[in-house]
Protein backbone atom coordinates (compact mmCIF):
# COMPACT_ATOMS: atom_id res chain seq x y z
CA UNK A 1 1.25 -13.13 26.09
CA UNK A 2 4.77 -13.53 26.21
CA UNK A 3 7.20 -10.92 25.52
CA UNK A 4 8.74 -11.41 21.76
CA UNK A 5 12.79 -11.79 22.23
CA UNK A 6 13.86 -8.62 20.31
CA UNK A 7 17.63 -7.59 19.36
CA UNK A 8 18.49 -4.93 21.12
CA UNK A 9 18.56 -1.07 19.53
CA UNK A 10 20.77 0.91 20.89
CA UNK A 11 19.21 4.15 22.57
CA UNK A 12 20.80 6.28 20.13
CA UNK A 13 19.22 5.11 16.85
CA UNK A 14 15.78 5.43 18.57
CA UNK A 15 13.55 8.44 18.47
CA UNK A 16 11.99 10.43 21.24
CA UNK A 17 8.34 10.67 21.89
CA UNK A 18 6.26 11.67 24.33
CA UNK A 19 3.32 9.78 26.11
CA UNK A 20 0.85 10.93 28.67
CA UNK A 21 0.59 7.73 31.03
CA UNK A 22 -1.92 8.06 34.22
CA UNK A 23 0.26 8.09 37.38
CA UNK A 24 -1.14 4.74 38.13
CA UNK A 25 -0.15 3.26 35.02
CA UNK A 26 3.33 4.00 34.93
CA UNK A 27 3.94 3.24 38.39
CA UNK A 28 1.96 -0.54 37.74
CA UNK A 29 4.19 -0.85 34.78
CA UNK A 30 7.36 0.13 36.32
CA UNK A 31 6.44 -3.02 38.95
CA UNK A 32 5.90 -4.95 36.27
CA UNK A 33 9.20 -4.68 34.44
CA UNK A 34 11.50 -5.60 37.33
CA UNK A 35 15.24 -4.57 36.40
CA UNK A 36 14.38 -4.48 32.78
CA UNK A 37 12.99 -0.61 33.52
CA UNK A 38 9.17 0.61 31.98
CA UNK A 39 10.45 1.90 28.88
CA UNK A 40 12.19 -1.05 27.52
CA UNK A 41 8.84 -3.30 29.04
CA UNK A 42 6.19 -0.64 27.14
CA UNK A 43 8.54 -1.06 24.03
CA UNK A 44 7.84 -4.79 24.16
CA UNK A 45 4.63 -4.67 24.64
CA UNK A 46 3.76 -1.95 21.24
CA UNK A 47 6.27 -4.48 19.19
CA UNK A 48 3.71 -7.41 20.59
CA UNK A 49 0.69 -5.58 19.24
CA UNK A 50 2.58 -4.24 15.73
CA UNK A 51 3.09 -7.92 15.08
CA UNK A 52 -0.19 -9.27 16.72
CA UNK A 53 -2.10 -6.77 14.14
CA UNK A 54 -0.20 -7.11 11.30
CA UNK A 55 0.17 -11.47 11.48
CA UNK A 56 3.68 -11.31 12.14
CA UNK A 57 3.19 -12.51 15.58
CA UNK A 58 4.77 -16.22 16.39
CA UNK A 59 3.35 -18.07 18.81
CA UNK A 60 5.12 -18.28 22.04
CA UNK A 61 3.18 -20.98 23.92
CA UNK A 62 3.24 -24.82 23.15
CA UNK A 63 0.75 -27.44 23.93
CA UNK A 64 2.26 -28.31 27.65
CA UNK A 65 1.70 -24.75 28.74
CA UNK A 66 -2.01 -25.21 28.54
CA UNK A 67 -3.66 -26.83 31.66
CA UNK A 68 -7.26 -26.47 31.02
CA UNK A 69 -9.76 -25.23 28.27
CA UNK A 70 -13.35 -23.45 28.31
CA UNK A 71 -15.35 -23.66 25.04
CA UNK A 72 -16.42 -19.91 24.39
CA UNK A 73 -17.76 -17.79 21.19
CA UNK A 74 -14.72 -15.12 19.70
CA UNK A 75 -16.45 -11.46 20.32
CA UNK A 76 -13.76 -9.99 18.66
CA UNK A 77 -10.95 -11.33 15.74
CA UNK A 78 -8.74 -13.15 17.85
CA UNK A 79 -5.96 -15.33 17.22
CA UNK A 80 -4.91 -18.57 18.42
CA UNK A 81 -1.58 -18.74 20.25
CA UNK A 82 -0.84 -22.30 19.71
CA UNK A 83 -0.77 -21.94 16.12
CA UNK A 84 -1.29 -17.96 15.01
CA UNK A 85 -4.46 -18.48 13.22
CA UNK A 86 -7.17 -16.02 12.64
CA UNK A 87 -10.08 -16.91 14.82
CA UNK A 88 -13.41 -14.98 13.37
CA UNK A 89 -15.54 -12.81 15.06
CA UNK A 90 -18.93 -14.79 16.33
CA UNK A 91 -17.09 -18.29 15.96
CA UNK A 92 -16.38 -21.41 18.21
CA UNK A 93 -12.93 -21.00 20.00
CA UNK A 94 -11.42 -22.25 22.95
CA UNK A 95 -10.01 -20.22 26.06
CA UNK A 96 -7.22 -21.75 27.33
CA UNK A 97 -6.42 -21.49 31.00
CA UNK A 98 -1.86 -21.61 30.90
CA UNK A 99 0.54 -22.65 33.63
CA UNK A 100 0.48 -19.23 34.26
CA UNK A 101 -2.97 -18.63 35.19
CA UNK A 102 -4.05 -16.61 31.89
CA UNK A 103 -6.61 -17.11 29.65
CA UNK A 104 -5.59 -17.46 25.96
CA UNK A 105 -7.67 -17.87 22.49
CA UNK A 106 -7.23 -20.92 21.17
CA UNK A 107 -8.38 -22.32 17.63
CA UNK A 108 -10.54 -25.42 17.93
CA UNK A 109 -8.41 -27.82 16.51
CA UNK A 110 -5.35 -26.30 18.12
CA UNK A 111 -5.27 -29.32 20.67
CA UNK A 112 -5.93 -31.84 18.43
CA UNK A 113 -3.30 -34.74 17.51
């Protein structure tokens, strides 16, 4: 998924904590985030998730960024990044291959129309 656009906080109104990350881990993620550094990319990742879980999450992918689909069965609750639907656990869904080589959930009728 893409990273959510966030206003910046400055680094004084957040709080410390402390995470354990395996050696491997941090030094993947610090490839990852380029010049924006590992903290600010981990960051964007938990805000992702808070608003994933919670249905807060817009979707940051349009039709045109999907190239391909596969029909598949949701294992899990999933939910659809075209439109931010709930997809059901043990339903029809789509996986949709982007531009970018992922796979994302898609609803059924997300392509439609």
């Amino acid at each position: 998924m893409q990273a959510t656009t966030r206003t910046k906080t400055s680094t004084t109104d957040m709080e410390v904590t402390s995470i354990r990350l395996e050696r491997e881990l941090k030094e993947r993620l610090k490839d990852l985030s380029g010049n924006q550094g590992y903290q600010a990319l981990v960051r964007d990742i938990l805000w992702n998730y808070v608003q994933y879980k919670s249905g807060e999450y817009k979707p940051q992918f349009s039709r045109a960024d999907i190239r391909a689909t596969l029909d598949a069965t949701a294992q899990k609750e999933e939910r659809c990044v075209l439109t931010g639907k709930l997809i059901a656990p043990h339903t029809p869904m789509l996986l949709g291959l982007t531009t970018q080589g992922d796979l994302v959930p898609l609803c059924i009728d997300s392509l439609a129309g």
